[in-house]
N, C-alpha and C. Protein backbone atom coordinates (compact mmCIF):
# COMPACT_ATOMS: atom_id res chain seq x y z
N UNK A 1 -19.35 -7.19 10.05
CA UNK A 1 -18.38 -8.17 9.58
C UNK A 1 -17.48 -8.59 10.74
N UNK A 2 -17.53 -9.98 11.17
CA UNK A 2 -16.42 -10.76 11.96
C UNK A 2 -14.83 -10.71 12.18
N UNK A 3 -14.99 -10.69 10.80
CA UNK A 3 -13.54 -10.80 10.43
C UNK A 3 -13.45 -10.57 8.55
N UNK A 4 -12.06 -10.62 8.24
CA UNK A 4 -11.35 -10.57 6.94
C UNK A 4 -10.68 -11.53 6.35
N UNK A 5 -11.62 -12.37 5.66
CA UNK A 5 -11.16 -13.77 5.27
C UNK A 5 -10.38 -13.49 3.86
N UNK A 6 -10.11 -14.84 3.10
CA UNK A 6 -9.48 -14.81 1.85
C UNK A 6 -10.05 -14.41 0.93
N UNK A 7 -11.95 -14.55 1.16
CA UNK A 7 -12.22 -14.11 -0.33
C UNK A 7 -12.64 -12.65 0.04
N UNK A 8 -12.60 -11.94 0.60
CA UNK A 8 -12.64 -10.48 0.92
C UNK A 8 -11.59 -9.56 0.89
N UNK A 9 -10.09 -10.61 1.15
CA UNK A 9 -8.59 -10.10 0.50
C UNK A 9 -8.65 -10.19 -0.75
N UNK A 10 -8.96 -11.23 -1.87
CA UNK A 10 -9.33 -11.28 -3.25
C UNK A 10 -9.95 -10.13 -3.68
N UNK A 11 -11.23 -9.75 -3.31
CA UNK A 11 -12.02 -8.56 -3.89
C UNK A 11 -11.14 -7.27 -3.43
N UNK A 12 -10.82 -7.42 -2.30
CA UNK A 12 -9.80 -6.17 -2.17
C UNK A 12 -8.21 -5.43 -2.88
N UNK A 13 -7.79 -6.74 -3.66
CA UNK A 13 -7.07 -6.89 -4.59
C UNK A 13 -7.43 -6.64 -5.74
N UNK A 14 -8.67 -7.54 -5.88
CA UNK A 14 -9.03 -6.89 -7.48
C UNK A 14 -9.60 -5.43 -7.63
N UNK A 15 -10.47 -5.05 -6.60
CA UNK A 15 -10.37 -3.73 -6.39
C UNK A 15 -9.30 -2.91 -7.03
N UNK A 16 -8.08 -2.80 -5.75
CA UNK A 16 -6.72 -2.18 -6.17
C UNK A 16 -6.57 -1.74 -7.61
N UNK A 17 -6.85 -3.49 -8.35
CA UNK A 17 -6.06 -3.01 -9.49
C UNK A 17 -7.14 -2.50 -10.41
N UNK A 18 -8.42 -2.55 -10.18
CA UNK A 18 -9.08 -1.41 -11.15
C UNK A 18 -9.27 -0.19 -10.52
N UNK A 19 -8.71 -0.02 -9.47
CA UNK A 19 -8.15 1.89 -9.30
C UNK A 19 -7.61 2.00 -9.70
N UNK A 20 -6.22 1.64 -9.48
CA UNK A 20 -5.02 1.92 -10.24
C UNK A 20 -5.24 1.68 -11.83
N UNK A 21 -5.99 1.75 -12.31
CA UNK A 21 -5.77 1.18 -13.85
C UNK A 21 -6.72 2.61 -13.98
N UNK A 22 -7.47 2.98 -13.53
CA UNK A 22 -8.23 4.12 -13.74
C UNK A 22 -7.47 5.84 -13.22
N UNK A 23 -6.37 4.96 -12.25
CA UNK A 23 -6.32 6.54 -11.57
C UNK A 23 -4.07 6.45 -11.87
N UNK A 24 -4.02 5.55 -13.02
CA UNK A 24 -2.38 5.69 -13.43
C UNK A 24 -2.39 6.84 -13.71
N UNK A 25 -2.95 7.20 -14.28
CA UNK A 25 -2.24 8.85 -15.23
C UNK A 25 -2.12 9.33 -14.49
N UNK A 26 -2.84 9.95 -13.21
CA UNK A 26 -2.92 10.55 -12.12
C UNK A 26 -1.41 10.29 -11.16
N UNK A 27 -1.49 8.89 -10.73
CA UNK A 27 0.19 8.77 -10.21
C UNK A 27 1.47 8.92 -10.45
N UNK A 28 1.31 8.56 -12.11
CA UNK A 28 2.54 8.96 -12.85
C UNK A 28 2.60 10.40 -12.75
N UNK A 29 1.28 11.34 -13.39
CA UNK A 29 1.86 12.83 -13.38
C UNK A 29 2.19 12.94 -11.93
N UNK A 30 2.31 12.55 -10.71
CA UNK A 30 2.32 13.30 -9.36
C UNK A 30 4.23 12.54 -9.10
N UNK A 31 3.95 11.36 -9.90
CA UNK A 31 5.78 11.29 -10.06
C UNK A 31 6.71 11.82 -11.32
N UNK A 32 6.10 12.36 -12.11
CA UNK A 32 6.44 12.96 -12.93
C UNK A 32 7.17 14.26 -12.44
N UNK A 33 6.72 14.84 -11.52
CA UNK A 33 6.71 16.22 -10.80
C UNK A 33 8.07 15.82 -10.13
N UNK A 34 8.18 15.08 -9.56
CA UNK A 34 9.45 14.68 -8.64
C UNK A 34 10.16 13.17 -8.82
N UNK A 35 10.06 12.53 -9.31
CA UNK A 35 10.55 11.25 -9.64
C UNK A 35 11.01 10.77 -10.80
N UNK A 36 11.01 9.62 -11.50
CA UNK A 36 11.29 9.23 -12.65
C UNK A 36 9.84 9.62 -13.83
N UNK A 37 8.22 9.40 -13.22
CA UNK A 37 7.38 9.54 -13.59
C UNK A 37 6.61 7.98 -14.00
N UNK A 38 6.74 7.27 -13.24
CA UNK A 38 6.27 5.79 -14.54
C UNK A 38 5.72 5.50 -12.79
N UNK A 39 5.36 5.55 -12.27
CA UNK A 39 4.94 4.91 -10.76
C UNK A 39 3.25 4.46 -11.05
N UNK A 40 2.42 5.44 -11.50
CA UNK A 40 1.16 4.69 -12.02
C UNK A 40 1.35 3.38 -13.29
N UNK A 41 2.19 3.84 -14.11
CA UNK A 41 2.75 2.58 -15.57
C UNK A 41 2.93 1.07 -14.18
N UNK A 42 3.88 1.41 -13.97
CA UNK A 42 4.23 0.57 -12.89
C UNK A 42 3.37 -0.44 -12.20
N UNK A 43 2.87 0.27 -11.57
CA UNK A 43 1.75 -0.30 -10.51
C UNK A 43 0.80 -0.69 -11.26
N UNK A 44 0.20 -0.26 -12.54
CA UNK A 44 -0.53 -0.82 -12.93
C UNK A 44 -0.01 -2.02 -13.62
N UNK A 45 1.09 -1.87 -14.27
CA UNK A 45 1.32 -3.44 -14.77
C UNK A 45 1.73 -5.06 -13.72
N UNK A 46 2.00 -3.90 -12.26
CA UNK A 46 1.86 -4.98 -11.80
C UNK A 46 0.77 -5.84 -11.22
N UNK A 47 -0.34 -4.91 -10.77
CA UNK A 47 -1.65 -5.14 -10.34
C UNK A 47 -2.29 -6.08 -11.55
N UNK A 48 -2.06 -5.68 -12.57
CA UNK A 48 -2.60 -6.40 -13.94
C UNK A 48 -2.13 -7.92 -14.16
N UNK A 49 -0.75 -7.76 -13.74
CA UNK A 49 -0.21 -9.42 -13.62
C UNK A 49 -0.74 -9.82 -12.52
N UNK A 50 -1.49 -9.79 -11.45
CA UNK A 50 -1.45 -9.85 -10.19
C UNK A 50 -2.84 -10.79 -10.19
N UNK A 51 -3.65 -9.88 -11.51
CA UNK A 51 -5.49 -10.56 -11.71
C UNK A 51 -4.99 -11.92 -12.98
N UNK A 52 -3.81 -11.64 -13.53
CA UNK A 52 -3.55 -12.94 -14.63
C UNK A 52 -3.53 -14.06 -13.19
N UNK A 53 -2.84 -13.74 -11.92
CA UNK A 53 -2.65 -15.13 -11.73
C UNK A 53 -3.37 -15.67 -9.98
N UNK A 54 -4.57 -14.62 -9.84
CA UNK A 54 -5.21 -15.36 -9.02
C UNK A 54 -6.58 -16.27 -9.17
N UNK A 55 -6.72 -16.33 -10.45
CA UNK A 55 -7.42 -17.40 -10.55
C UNK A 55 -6.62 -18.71 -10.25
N UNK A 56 -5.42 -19.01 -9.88
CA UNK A 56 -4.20 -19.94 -9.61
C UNK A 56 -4.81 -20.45 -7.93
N UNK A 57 -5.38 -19.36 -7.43
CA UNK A 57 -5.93 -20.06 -6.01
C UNK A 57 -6.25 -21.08 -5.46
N UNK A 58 -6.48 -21.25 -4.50
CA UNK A 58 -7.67 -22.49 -3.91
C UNK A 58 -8.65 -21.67 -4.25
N UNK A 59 -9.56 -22.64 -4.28
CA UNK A 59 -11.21 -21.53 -4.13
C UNK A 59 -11.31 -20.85 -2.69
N UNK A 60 -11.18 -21.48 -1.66
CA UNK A 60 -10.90 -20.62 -0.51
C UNK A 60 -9.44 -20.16 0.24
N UNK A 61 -8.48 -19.85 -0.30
CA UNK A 61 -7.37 -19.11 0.07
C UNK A 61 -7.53 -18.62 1.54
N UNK A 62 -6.46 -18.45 2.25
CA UNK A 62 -6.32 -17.94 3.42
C UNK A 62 -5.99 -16.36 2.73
N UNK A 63 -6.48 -15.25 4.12
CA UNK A 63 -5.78 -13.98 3.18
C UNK A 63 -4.34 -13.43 3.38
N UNK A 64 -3.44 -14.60 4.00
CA UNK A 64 -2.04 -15.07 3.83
C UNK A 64 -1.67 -15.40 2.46
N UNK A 65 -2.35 -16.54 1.92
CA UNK A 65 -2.08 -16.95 0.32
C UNK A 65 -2.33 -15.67 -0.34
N UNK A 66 -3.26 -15.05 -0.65
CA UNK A 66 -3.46 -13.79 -1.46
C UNK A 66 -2.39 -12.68 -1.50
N UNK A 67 -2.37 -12.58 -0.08
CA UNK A 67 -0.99 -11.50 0.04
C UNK A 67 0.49 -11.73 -0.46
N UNK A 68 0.39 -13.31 -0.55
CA UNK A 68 1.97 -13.40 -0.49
C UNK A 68 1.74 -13.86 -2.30
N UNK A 69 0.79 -14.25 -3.04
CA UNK A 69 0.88 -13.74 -4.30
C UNK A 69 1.08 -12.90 -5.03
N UNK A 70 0.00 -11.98 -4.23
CA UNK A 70 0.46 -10.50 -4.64
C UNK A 70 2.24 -9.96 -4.15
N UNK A 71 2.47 -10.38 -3.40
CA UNK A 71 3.95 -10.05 -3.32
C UNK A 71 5.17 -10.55 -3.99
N UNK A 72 4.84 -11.61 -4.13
CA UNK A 72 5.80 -12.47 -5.42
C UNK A 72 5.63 -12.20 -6.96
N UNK A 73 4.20 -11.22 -6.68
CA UNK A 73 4.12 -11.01 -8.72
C UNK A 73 4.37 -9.41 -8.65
N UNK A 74 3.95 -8.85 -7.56
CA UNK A 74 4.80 -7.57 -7.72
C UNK A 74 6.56 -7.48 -7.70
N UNK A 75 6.82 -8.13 -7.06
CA UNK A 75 8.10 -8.12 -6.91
C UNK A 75 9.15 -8.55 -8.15
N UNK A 76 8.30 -9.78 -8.91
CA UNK A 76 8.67 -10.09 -10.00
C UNK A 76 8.66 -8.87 -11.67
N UNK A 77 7.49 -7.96 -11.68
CA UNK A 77 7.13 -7.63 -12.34
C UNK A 77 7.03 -5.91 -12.34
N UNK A 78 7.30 -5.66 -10.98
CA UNK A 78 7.37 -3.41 -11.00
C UNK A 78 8.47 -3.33 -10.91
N UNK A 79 8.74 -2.38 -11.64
CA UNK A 79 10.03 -1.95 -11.90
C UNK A 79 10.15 -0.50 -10.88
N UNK A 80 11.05 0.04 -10.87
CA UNK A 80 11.98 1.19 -10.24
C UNK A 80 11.44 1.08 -8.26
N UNK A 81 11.10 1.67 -7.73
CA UNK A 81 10.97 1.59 -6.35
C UNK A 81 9.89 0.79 -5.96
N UNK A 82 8.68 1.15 -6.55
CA UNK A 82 7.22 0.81 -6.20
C UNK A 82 7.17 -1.27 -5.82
N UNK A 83 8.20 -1.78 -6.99
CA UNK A 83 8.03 -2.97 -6.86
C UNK A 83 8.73 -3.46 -6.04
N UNK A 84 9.95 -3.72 -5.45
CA UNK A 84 10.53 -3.71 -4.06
C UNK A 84 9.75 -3.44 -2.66
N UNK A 85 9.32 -2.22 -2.53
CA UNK A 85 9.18 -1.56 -1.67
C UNK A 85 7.40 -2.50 -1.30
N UNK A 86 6.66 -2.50 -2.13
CA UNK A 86 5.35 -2.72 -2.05
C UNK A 86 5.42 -4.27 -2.24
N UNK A 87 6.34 -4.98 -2.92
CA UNK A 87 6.91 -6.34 -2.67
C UNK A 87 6.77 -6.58 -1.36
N UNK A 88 7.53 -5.64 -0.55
CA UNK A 88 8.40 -6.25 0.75
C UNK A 88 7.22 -5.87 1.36
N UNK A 89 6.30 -4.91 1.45
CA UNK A 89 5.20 -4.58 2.41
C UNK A 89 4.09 -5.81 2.47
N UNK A 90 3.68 -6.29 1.06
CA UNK A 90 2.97 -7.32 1.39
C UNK A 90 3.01 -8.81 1.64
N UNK A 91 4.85 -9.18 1.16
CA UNK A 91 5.29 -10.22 1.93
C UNK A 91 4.81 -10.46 3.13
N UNK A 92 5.51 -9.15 4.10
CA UNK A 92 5.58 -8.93 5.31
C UNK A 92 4.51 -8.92 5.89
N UNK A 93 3.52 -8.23 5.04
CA UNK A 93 2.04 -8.51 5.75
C UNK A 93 1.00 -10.21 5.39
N UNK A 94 1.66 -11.07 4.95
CA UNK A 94 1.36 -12.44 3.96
C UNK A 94 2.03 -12.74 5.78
N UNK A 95 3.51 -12.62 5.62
CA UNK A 95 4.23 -13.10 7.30
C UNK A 95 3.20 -13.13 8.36
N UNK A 96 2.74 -12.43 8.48
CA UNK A 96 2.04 -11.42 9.71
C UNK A 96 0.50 -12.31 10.01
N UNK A 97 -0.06 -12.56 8.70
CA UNK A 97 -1.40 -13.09 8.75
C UNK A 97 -1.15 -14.70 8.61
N UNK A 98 0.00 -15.03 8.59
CA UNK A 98 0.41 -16.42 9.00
C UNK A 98 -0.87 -17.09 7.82
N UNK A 99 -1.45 -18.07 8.51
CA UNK A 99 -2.33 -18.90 8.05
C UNK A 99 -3.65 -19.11 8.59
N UNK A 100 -4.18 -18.02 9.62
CA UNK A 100 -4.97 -17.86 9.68
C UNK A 100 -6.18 -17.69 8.52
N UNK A 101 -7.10 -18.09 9.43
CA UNK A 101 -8.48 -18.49 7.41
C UNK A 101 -8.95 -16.95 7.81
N UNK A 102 -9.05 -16.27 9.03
CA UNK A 102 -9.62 -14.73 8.55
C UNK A 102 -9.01 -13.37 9.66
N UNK A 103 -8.76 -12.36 9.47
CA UNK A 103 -8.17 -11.35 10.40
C UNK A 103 -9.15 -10.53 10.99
N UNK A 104 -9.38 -11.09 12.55
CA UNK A 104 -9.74 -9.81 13.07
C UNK A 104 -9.33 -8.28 13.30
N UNK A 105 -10.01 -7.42 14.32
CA UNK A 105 -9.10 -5.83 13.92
C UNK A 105 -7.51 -6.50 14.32
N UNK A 106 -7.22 -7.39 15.31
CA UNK A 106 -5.91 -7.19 16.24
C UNK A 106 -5.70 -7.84 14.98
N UNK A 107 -5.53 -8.70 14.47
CA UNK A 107 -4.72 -9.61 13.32
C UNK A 107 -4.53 -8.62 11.94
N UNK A 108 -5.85 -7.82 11.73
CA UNK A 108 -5.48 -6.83 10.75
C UNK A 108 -4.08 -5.49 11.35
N UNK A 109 -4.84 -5.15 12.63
CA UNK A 109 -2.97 -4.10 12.63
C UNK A 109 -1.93 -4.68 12.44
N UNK A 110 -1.51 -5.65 13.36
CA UNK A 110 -0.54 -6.86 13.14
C UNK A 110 -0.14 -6.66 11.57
N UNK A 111 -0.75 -7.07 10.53
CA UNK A 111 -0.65 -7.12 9.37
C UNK A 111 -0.43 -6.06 8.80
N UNK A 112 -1.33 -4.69 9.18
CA UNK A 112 -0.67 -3.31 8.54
C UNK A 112 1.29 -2.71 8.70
N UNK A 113 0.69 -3.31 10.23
CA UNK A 113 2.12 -2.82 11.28
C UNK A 113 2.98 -3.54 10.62
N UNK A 114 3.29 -4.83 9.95
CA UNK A 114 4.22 -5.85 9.29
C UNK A 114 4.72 -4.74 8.11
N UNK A 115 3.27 -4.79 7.25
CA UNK A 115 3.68 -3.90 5.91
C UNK A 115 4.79 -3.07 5.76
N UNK A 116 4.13 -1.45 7.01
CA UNK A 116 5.04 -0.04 7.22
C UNK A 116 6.43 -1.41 7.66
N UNK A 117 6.66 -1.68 8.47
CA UNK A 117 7.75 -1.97 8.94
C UNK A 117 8.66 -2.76 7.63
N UNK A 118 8.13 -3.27 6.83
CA UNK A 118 8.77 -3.74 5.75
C UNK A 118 9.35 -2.96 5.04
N UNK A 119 8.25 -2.04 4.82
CA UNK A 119 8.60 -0.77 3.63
C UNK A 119 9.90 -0.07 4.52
N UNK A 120 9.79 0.29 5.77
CA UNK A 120 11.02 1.36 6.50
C UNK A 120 12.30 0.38 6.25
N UNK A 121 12.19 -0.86 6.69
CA UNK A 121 13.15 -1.42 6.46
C UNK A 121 13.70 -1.84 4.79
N UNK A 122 13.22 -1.51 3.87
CA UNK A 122 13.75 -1.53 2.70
C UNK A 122 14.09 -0.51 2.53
N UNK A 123 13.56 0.63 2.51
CA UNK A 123 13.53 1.67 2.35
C UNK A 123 14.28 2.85 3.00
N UNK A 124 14.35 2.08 4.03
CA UNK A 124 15.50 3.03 4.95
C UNK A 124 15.08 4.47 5.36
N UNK A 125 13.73 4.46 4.80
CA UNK A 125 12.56 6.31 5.63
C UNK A 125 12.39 6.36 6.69
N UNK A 126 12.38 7.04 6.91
CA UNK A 126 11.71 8.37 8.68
C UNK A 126 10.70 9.04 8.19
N UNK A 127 9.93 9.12 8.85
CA UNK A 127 8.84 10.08 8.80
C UNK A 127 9.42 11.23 8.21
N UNK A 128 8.46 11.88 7.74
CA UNK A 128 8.75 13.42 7.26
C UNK A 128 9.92 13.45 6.03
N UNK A 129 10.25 12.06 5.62
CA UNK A 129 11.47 12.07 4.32
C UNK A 129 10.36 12.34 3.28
N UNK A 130 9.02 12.20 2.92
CA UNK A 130 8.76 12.92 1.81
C UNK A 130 8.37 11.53 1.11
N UNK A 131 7.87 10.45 1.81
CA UNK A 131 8.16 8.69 1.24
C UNK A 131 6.70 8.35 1.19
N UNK A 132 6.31 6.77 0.88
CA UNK A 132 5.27 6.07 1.09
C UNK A 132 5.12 6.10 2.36
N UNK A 133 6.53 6.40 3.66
CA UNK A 133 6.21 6.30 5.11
C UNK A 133 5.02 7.24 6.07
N UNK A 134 5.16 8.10 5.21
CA UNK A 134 4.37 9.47 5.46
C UNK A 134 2.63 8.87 5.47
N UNK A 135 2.75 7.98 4.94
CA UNK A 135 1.20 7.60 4.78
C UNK A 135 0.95 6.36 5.37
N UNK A 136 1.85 5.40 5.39
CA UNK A 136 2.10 4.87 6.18
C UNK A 136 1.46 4.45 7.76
N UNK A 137 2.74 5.08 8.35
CA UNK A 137 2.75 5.73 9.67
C UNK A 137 1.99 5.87 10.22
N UNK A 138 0.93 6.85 10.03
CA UNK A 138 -0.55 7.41 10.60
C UNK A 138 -1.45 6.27 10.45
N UNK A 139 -1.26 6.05 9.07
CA UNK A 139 -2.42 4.36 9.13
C UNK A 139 -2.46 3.55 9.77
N UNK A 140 -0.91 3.24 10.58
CA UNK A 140 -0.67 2.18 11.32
C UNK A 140 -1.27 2.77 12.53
N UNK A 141 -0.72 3.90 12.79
CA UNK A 141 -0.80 4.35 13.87
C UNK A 141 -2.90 4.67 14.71
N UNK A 142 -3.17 5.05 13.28
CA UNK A 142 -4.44 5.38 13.71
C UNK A 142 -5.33 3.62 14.12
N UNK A 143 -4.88 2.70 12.97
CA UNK A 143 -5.84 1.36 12.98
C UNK A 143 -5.68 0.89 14.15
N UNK A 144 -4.34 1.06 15.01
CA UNK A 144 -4.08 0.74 16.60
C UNK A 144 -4.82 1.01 17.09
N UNK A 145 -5.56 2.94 17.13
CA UNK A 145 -6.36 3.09 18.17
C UNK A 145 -7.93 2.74 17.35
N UNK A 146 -8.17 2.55 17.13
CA UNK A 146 -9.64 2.20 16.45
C UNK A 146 -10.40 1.14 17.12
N UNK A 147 -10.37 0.46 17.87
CA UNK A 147 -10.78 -0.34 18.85
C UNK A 147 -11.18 -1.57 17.95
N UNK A 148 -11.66 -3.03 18.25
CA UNK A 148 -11.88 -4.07 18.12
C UNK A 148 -12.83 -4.08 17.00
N UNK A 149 -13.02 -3.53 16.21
CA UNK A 149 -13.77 -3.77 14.85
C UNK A 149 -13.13 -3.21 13.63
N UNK A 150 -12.79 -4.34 12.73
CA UNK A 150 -12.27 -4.38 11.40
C UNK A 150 -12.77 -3.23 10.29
N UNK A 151 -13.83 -3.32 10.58
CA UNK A 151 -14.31 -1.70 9.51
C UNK A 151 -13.74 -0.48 10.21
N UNK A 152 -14.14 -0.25 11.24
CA UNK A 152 -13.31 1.11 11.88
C UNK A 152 -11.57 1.24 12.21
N UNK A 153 -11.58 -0.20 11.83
CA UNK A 153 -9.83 -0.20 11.76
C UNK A 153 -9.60 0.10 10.74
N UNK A 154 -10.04 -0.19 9.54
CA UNK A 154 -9.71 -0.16 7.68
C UNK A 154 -10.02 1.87 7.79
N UNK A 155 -11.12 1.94 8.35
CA UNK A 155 -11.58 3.48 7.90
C UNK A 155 -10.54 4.23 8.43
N UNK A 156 -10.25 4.27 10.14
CA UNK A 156 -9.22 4.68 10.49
C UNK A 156 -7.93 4.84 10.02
N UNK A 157 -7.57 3.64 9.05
CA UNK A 157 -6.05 3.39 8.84
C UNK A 157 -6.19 4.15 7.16
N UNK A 158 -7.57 3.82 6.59
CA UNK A 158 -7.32 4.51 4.85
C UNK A 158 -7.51 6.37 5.25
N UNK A 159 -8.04 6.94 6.05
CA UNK A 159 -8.66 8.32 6.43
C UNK A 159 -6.93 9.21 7.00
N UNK A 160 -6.38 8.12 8.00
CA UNK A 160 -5.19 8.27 8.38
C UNK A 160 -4.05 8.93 6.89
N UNK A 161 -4.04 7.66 6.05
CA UNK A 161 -3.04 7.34 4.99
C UNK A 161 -3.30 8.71 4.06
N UNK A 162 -4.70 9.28 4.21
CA UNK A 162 -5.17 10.59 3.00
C UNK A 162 -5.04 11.56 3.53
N UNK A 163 -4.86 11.69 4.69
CA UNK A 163 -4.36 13.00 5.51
C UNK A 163 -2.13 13.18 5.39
N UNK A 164 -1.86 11.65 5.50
CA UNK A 164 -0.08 11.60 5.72
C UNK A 164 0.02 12.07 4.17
N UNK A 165 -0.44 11.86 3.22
CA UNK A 165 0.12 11.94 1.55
C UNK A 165 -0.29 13.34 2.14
N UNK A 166 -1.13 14.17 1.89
CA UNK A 166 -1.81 15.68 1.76
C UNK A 166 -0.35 15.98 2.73
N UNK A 167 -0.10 15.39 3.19
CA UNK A 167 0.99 16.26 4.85
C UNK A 167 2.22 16.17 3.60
N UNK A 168 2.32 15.14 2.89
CA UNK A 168 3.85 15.41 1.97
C UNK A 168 3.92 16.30 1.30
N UNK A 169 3.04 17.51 0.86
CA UNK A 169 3.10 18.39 -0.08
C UNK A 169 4.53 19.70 0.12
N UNK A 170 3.94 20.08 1.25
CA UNK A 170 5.21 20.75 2.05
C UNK A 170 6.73 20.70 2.55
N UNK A 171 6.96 19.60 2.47
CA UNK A 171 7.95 18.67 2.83
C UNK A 171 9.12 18.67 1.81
N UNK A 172 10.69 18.57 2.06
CA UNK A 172 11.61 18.36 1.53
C UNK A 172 11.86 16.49 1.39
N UNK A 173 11.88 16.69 0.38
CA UNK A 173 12.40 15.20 0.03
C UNK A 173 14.19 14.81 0.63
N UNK A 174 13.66 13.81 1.49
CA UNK A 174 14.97 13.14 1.48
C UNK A 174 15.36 11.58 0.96
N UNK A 175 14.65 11.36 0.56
CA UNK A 175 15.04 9.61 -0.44
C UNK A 175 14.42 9.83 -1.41
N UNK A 176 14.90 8.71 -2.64
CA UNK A 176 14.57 8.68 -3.32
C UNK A 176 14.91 9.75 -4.64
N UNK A 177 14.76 10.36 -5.78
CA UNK A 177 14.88 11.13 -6.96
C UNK A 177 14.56 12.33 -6.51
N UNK A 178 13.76 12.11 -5.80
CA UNK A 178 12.97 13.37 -5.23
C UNK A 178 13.55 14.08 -4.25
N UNK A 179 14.80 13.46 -4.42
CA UNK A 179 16.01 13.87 -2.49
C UNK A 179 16.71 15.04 -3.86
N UNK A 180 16.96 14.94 -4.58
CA UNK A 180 17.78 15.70 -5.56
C UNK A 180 17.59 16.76 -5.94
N UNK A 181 15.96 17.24 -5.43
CA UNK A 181 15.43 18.60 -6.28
C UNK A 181 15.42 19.65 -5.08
N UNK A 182 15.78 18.96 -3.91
CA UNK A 182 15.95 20.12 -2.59
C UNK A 182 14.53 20.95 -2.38
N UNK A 183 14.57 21.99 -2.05
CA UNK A 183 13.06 22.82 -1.86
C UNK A 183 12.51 22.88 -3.28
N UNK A 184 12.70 22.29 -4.54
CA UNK A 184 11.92 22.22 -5.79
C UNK A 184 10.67 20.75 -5.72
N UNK A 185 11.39 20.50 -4.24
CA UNK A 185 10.28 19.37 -4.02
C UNK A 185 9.04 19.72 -3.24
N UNK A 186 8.86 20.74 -2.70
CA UNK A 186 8.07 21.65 -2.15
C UNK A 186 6.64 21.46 -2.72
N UNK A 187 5.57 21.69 -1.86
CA UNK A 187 4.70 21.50 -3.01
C UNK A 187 4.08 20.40 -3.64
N UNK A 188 4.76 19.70 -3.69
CA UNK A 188 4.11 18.19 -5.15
C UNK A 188 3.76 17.14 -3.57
N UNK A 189 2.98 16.82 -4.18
CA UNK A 189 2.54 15.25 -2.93
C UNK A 189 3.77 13.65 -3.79
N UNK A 190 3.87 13.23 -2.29
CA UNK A 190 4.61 11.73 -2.79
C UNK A 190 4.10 11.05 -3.45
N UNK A 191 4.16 10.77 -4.65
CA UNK A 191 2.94 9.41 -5.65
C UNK A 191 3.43 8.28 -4.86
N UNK A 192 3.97 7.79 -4.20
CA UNK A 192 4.05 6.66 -3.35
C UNK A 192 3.03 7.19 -1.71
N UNK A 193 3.18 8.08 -1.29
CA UNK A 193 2.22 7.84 -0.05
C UNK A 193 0.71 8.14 -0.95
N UNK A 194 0.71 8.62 -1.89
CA UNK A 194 -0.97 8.59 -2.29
C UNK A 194 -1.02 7.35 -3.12
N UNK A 195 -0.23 6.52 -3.57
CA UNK A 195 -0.71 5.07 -4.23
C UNK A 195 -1.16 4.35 -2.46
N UNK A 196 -0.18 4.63 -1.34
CA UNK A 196 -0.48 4.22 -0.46
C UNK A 196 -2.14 4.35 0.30
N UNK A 197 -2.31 5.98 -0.28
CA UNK A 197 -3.79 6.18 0.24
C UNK A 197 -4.73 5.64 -0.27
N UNK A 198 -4.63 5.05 -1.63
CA UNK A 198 -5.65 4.74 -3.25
C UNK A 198 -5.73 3.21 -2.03
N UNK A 199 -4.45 2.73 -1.70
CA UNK A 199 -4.81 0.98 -1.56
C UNK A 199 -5.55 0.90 -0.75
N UNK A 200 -5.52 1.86 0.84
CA UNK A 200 -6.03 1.88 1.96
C UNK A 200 -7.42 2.12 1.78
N UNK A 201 -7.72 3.23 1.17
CA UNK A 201 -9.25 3.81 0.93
C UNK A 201 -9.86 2.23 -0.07
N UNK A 202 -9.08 1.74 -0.34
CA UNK A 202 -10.14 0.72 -1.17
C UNK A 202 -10.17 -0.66 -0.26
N UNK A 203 -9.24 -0.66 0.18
CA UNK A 203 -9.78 -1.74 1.42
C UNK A 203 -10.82 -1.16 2.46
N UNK A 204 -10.98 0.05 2.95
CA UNK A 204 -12.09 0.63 3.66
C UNK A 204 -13.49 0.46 3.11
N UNK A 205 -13.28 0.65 1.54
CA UNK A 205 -14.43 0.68 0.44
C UNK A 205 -15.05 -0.56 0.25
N UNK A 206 -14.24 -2.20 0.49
CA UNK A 206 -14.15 -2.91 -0.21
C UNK A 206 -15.18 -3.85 0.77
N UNK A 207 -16.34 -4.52 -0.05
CA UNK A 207 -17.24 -5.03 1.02
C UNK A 207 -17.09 -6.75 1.06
């Protein structure tokens, strides 16, 4: 594959939201443990509004247009952190891919690197706070070194993101609900850096 055009951001979207619609129960119980608990409810209702309104497309969309849909209907529609936070990541990455019709690897980090940087800046995380940054981070960090091909950038950056969530288990929470339970946060993985790993691994997946 050349590159990562619009209708390969489409399938990678619709993807998303039939993980998440399969693997909610799973996110909610892992925020249940440390959070409010509704982070799979969440995400899935917003992913669900997300397939009501891309049939609204061009038939060929840039995968700028896609992103920045998906960011205007999440943002409109998730409630408690997830929708902000994952709002602002794929704005930022909609910013990033400008209007280009497809992303090579350099245009895809560009675009990851936009995301994390959105999310820190809403979010106000550091590494090691116990966040979506945790998964993050490494993704960005790894798709950098992955050299000039878009599949080994996606594998790199989703392989990265499933190793940073597994790394939150141990970790004291410092943002978020989960800042409140002190070393009772010990233990439980972030349901935000593993919704982060679910998105990554399915763009790696996504043909």
């Amino acid at each position: 594959m050349s590159g990562l055009d619009g209708a390969w951001t489409r399938r990678w979207i619709e993807a998303i939201a039939a993980e998440i619609a399969t693997r909610k129960s799973e996110l909610t119980a892992l925020d249940r443990a440390i959070g409010d608990g509704d982070h799979g409810e969440n995400l899935d209702r917003g992913f669900q509004a997300v397939l009501g309104k891309l049939d609204g497309l061009d038939d060929a969309p840039t995968p700028g247009a896609v992103l920045k849909l998906v960011a205007t209907t999440l943002i409109s529609t998730v409630g408690g952190a997830a929708g902000p936070l994952y709002g602002t990541a794929f704005l930022k990455a909609a910013m990033a891919a400008g209007d280009r019709p497809e992303l090579d690897a350099t245009g895809l980090v560009e675009v990851l690197t936009a995301a994390r940087d959105g999310i820190v800046a809403r979010g106000k995380a550091e590494p090691n706070d116990k966040t979506m940054v945790d998964a993050w981070g490494p993704a960005v960090e790894a798709a950098g070194a992955a050299g000039d091909d878009v599949r080994a950038v996606l594998e790199a950056a989703a392989s990265a993101a499933a190793e940073g969530a597994i790394a939150t288990e141990p970790l004291v929470a410092h943002k978020g609900r989960a800042s409140y339970l002190g070393e009772r946060a010990i233990g439980h993985r972030d349901p935000g850096a593993e919704s982060t790993a679910l998105i990554l691994r399915v763009a790696a997946d996504t043909q």
